[in-house]
PDB file of N, CA and C in Angstrom:
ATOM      1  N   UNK A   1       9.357   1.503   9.273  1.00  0.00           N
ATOM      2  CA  UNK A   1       8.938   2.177   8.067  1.00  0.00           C
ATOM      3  C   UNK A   1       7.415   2.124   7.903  1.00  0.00           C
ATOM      4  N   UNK A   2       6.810   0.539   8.075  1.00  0.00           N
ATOM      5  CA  UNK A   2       4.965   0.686   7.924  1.00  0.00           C
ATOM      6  C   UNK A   2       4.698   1.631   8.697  1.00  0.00           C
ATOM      7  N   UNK A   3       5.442   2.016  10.031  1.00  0.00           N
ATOM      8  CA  UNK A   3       4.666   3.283  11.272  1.00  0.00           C
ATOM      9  C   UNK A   3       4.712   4.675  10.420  1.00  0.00           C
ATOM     10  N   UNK A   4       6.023   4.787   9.454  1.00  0.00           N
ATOM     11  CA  UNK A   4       5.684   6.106   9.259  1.00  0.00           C
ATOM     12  C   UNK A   4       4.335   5.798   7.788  1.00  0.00           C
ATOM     13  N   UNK A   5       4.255   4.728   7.360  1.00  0.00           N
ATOM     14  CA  UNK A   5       3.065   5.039   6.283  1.00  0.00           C
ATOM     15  C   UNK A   5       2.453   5.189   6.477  1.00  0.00           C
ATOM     16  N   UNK A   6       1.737   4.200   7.909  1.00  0.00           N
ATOM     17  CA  UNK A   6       0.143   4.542   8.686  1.00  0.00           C
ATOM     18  C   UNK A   6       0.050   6.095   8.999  1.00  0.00           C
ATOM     19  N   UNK A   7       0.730   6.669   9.671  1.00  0.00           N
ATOM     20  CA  UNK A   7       0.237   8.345  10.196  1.00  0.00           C
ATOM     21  C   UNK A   7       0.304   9.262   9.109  1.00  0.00           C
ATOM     22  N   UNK A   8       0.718   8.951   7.907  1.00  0.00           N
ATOM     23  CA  UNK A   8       0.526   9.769   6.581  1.00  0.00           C
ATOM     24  C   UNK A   8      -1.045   9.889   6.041  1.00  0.00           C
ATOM     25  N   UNK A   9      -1.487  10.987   5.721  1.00  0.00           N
ATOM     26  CA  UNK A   9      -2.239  11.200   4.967  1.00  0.00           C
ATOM     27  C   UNK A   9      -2.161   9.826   3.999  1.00  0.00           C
ATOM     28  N   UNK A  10      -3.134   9.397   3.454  1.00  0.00           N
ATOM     29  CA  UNK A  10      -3.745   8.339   2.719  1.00  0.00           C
ATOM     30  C   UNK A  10      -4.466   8.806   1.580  1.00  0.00           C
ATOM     31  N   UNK A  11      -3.874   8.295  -0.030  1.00  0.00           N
ATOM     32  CA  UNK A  11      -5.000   8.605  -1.237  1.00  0.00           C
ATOM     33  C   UNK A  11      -4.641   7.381  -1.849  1.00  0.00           C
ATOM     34  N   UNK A  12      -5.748   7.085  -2.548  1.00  0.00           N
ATOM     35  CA  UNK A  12      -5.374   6.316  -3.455  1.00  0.00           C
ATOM     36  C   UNK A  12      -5.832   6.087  -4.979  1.00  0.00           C
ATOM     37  N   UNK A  13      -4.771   5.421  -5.962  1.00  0.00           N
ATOM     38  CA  UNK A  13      -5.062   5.953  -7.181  1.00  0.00           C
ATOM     39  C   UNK A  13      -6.463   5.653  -8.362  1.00  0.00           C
ATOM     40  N   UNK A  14      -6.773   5.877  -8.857  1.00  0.00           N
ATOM     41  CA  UNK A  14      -7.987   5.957  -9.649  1.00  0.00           C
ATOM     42  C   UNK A  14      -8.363   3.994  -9.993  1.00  0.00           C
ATOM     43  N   UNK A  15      -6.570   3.017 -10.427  1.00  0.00           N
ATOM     44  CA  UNK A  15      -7.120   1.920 -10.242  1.00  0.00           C
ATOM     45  C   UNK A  15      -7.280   1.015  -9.423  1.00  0.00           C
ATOM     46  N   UNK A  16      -6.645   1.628  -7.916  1.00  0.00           N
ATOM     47  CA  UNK A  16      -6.781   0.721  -6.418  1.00  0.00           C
ATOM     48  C   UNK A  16      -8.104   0.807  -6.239  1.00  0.00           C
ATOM     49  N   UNK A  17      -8.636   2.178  -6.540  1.00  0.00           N
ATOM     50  CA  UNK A  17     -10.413   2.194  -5.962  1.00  0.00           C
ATOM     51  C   UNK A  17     -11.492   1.478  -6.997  1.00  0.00           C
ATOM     52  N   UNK A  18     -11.524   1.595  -8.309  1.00  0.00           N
ATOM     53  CA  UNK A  18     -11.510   0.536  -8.858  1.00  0.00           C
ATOM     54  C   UNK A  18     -11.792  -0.300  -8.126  1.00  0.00           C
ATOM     55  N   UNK A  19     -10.098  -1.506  -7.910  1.00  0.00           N
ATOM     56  CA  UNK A  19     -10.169  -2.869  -7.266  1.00  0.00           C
ATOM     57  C   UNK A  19     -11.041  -2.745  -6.220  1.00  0.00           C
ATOM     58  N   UNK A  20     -10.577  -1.901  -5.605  1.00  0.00           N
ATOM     59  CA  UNK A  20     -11.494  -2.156  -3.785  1.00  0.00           C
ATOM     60  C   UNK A  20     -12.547  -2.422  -3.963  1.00  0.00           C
ATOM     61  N   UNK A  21     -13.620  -1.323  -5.244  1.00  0.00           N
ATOM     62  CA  UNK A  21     -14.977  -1.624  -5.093  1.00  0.00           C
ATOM     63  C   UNK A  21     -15.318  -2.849  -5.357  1.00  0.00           C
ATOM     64  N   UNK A  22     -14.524  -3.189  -7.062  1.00  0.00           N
ATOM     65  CA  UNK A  22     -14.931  -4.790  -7.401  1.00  0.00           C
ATOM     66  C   UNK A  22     -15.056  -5.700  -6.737  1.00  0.00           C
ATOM     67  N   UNK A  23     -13.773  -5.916  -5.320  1.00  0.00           N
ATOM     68  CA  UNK A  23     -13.570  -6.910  -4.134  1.00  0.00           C
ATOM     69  C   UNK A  23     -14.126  -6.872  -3.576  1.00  0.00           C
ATOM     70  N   UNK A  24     -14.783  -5.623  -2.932  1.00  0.00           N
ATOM     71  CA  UNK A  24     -15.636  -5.103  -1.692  1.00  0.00           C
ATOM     72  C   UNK A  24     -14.340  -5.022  -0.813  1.00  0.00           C
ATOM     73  N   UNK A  25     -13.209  -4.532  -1.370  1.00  0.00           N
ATOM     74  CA  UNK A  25     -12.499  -4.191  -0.276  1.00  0.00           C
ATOM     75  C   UNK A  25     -12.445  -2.730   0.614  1.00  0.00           C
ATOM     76  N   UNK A  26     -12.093  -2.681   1.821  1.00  0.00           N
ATOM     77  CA  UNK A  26     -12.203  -1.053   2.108  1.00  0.00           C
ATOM     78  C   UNK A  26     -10.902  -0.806   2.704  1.00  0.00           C
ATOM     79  N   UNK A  27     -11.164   0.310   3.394  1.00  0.00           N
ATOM     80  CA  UNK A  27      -9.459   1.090   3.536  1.00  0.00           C
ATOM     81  C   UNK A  27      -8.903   0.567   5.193  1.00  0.00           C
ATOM     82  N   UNK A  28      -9.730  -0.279   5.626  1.00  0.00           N
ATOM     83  CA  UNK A  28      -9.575  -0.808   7.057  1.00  0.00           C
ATOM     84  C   UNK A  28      -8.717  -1.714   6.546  1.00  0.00           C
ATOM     85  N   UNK A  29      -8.576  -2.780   5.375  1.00  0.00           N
ATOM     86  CA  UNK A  29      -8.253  -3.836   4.820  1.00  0.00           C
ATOM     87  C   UNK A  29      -6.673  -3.322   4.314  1.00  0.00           C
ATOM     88  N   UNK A  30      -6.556  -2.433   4.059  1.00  0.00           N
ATOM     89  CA  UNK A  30      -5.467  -1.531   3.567  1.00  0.00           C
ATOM     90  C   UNK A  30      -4.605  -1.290   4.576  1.00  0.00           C
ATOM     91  N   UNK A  31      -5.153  -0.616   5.272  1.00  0.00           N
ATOM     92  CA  UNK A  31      -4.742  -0.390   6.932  1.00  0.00           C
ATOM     93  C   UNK A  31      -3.638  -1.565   7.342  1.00  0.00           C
ATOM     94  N   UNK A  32      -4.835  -2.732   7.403  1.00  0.00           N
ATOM     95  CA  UNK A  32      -4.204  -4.124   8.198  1.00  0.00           C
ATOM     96  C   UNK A  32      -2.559  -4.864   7.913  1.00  0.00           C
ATOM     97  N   UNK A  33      -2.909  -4.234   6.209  1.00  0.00           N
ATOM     98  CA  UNK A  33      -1.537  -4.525   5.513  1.00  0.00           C
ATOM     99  C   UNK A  33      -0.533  -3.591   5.780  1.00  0.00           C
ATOM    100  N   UNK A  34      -0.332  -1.992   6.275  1.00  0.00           N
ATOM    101  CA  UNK A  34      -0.025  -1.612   6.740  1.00  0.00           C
ATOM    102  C   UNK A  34       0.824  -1.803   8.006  1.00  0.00           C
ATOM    103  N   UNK A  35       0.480  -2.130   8.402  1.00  0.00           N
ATOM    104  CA  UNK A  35       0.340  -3.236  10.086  1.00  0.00           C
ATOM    105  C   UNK A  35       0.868  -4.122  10.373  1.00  0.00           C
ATOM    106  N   UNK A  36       0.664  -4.716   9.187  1.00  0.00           N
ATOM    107  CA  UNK A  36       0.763  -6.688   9.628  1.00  0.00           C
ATOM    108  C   UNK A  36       1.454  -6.902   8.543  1.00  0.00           C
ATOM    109  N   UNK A  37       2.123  -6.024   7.411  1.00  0.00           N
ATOM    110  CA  UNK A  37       2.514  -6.467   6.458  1.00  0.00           C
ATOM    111  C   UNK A  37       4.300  -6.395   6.121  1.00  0.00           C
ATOM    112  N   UNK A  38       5.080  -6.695   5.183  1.00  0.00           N
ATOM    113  CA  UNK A  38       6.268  -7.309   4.985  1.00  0.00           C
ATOM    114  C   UNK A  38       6.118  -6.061   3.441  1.00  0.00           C
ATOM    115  N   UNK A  39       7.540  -5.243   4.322  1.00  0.00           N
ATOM    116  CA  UNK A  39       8.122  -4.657   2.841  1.00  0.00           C
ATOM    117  C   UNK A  39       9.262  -5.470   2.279  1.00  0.00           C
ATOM    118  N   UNK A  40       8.754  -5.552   0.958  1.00  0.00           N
ATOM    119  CA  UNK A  40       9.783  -6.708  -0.099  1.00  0.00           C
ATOM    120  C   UNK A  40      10.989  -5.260  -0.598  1.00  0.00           C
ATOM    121  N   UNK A  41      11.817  -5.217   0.036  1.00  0.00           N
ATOM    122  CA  UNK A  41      13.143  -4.305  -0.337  1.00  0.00           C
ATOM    123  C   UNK A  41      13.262  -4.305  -1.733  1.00  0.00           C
ATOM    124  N   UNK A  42      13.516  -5.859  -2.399  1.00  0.00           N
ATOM    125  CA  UNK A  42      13.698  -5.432  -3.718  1.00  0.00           C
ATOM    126  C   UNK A  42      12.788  -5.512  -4.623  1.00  0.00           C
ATOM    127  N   UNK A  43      11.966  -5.292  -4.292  1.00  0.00           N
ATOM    128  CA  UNK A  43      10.779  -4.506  -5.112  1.00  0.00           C
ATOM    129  C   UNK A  43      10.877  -3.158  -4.850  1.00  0.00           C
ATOM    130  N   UNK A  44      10.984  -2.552  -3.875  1.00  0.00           N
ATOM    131  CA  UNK A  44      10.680  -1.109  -3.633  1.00  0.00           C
ATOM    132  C   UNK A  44      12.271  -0.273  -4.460  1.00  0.00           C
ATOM    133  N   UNK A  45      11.659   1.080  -4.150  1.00  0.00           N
ATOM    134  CA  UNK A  45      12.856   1.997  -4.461  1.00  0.00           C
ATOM    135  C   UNK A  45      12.787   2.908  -3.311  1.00  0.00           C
ATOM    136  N   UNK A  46      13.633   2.619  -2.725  1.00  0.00           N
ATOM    137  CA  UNK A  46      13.976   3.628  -1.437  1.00  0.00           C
ATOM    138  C   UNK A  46      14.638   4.550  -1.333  1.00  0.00           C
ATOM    139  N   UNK A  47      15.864   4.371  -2.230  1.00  0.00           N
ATOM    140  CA  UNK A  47      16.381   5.596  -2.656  1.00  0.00           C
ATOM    141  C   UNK A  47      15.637   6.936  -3.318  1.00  0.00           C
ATOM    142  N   UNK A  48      14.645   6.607  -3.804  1.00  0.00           N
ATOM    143  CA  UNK A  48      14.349   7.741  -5.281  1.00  0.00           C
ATOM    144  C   UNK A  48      13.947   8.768  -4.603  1.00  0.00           C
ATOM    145  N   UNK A  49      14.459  10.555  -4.898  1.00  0.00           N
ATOM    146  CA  UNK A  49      14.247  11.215  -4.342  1.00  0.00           C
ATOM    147  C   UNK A  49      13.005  11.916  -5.546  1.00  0.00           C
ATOM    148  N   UNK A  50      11.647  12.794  -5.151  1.00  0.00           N
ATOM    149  CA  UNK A  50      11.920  13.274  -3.807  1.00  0.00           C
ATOM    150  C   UNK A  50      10.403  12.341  -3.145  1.00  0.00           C
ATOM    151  N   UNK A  51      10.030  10.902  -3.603  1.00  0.00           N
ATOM    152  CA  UNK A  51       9.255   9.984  -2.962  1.00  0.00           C
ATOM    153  C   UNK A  51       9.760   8.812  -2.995  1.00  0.00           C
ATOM    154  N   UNK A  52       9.665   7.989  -2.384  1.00  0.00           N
ATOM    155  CA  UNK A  52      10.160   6.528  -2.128  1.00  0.00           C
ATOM    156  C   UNK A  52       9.218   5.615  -2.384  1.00  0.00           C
ATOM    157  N   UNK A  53       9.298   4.450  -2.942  1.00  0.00           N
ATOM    158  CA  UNK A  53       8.164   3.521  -3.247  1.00  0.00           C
ATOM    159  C   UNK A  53       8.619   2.588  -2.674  1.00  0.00           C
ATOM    160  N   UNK A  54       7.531   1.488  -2.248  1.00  0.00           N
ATOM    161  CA  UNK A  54       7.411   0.411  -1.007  1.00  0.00           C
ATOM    162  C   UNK A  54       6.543  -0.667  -1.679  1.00  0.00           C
ATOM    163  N   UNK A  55       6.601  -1.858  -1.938  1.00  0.00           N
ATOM    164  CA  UNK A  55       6.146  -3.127  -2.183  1.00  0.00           C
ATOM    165  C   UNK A  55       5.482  -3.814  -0.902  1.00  0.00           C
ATOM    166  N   UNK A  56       4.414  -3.463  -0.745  1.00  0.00           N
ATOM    167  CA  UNK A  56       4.350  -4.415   0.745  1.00  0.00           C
ATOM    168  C   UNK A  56       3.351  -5.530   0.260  1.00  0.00           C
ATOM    169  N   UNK A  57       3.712  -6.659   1.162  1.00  0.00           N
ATOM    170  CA  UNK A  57       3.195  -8.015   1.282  1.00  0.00           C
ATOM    171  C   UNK A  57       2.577  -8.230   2.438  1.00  0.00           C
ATOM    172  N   UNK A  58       0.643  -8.658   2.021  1.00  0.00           N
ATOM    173  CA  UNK A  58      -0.126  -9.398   3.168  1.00  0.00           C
ATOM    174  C   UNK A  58      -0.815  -9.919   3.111  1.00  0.00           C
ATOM    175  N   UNK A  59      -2.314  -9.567   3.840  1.00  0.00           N
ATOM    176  CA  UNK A  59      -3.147 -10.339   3.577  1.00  0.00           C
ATOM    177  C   UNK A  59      -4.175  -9.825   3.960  1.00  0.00           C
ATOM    178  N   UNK A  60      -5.381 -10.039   2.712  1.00  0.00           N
ATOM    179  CA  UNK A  60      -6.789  -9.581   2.791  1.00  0.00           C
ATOM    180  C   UNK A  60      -7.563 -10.578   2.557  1.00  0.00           C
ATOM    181  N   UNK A  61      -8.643 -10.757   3.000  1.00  0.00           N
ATOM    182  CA  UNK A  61      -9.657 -12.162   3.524  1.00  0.00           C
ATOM    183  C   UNK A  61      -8.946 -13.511   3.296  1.00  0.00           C
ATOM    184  N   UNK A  62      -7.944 -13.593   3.817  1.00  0.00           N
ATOM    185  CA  UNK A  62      -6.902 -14.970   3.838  1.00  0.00           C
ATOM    186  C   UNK A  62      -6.523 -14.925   2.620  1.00  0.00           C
ATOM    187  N   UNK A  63      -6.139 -13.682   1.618  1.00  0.00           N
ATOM    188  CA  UNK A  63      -5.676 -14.243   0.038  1.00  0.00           C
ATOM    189  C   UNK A  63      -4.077 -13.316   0.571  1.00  0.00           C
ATOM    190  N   UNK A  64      -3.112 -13.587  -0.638  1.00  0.00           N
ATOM    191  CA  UNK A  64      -2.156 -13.320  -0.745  1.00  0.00           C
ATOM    192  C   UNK A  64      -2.318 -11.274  -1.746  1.00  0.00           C
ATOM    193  N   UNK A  65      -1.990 -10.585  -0.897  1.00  0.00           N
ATOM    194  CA  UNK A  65      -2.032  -9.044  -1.601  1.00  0.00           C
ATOM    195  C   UNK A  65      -1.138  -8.399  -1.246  1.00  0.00           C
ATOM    196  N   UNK A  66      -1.007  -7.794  -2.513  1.00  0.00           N
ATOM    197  CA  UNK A  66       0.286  -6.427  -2.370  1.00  0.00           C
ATOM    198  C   UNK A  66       0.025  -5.045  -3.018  1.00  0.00           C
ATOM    199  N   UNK A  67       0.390  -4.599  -2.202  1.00  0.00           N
ATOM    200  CA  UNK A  67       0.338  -2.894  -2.175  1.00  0.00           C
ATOM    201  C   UNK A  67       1.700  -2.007  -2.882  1.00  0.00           C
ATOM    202  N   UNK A  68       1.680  -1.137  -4.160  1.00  0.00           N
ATOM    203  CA  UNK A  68       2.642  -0.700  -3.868  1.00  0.00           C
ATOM    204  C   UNK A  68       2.659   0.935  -3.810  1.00  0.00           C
ATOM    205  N   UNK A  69       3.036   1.272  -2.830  1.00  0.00           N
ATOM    206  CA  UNK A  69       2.944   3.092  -2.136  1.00  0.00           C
ATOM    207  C   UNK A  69       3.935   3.923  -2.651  1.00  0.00           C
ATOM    208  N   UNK A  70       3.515   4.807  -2.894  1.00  0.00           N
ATOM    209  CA  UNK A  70       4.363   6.041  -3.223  1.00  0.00           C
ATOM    210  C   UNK A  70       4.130   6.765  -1.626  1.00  0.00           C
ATOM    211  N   UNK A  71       5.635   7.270  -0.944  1.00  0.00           N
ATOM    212  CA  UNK A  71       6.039   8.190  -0.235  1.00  0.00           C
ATOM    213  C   UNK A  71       6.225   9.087  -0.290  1.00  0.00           C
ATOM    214  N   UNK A  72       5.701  10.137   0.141  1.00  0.00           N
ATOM    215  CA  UNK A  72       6.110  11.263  -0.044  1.00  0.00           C
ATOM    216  C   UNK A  72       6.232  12.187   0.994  1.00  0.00           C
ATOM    217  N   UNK A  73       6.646  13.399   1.232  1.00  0.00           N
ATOM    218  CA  UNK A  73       6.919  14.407   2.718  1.00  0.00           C
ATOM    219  C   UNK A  73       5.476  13.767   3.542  1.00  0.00           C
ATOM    220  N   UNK A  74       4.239  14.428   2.950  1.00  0.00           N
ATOM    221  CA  UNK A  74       3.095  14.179   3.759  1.00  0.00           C
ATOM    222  C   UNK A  74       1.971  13.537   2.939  1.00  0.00           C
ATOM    223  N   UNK A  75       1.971  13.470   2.105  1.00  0.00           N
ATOM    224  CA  UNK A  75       0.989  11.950   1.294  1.00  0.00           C
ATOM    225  C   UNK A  75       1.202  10.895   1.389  1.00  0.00           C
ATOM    226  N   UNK A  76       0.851   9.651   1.078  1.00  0.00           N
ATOM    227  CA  UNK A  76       1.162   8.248   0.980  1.00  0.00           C
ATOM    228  C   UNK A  76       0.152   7.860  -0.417  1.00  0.00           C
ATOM    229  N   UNK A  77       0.528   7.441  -1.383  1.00  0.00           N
ATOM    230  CA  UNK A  77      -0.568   7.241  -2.206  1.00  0.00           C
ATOM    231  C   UNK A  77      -0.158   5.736  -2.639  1.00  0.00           C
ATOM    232  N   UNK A  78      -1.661   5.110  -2.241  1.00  0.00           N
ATOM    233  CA  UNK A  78      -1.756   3.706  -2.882  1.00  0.00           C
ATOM    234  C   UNK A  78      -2.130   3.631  -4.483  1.00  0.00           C
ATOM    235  N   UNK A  79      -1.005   2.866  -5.151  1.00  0.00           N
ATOM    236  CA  UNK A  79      -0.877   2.704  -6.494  1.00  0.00           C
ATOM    237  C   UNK A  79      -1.333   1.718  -7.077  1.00  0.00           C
ATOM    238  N   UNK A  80      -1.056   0.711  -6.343  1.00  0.00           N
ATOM    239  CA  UNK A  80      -1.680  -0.354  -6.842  1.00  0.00           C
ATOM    240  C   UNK A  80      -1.791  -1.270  -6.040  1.00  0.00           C
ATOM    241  N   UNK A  81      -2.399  -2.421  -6.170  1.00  0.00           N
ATOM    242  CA  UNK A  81      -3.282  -3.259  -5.764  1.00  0.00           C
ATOM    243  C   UNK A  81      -3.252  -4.494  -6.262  1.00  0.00           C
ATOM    244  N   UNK A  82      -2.313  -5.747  -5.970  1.00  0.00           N
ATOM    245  CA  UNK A  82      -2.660  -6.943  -6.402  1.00  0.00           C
ATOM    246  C   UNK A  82      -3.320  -7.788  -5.705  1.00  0.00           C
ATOM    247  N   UNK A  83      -4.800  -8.020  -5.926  1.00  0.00           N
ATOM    248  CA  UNK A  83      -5.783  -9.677  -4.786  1.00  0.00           C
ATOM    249  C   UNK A  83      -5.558 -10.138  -5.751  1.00  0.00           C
ATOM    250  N   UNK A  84      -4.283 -11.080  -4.885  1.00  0.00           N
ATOM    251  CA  UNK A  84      -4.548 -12.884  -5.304  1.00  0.00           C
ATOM    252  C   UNK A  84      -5.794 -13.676  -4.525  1.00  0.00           C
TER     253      UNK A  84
END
């Protein structure tokens, strides 16, 4: 499932960019979680038609972060943003 988020088009929402700037985080960091990261099932909604949302769990400069994505045919939009 992270393989099909990575090759999606990528946006993200008005308060992930926000966070990123405050952190100095960037979209490589986003990426990694992508990658390297753990979808929490019951957090997400996988069923919901006609986008699916995804909880993922990782890690950005050794802290604990989660992402949660909206799916869609050909977008992926990052919603939010928790740095622990």
């Amino acid at each position: 499932m992270l393989e099909i988020l990575r090759n999606k088009t990528r946006i993200y929402s008005d308060d992930v960019t926000l966070l990123m700037a405050t952190y100095n985080i960037d979209s490589s960091a986003i990426e990694e979680i992508l990658y390297k990261g753990d979808i929490d099932f019951s957090k997400s909604k996988v069923r919901q038609e006609p986008c699916r949302y995804y909880w993922i769990d990782g890690f950005i400069n050794k802290k604990e972060t989660s992402i949660y994505v909206q799916n869609c045919d050909s977008i992926v939009t990052i919603q939010k943003l928790n740095y622990r």
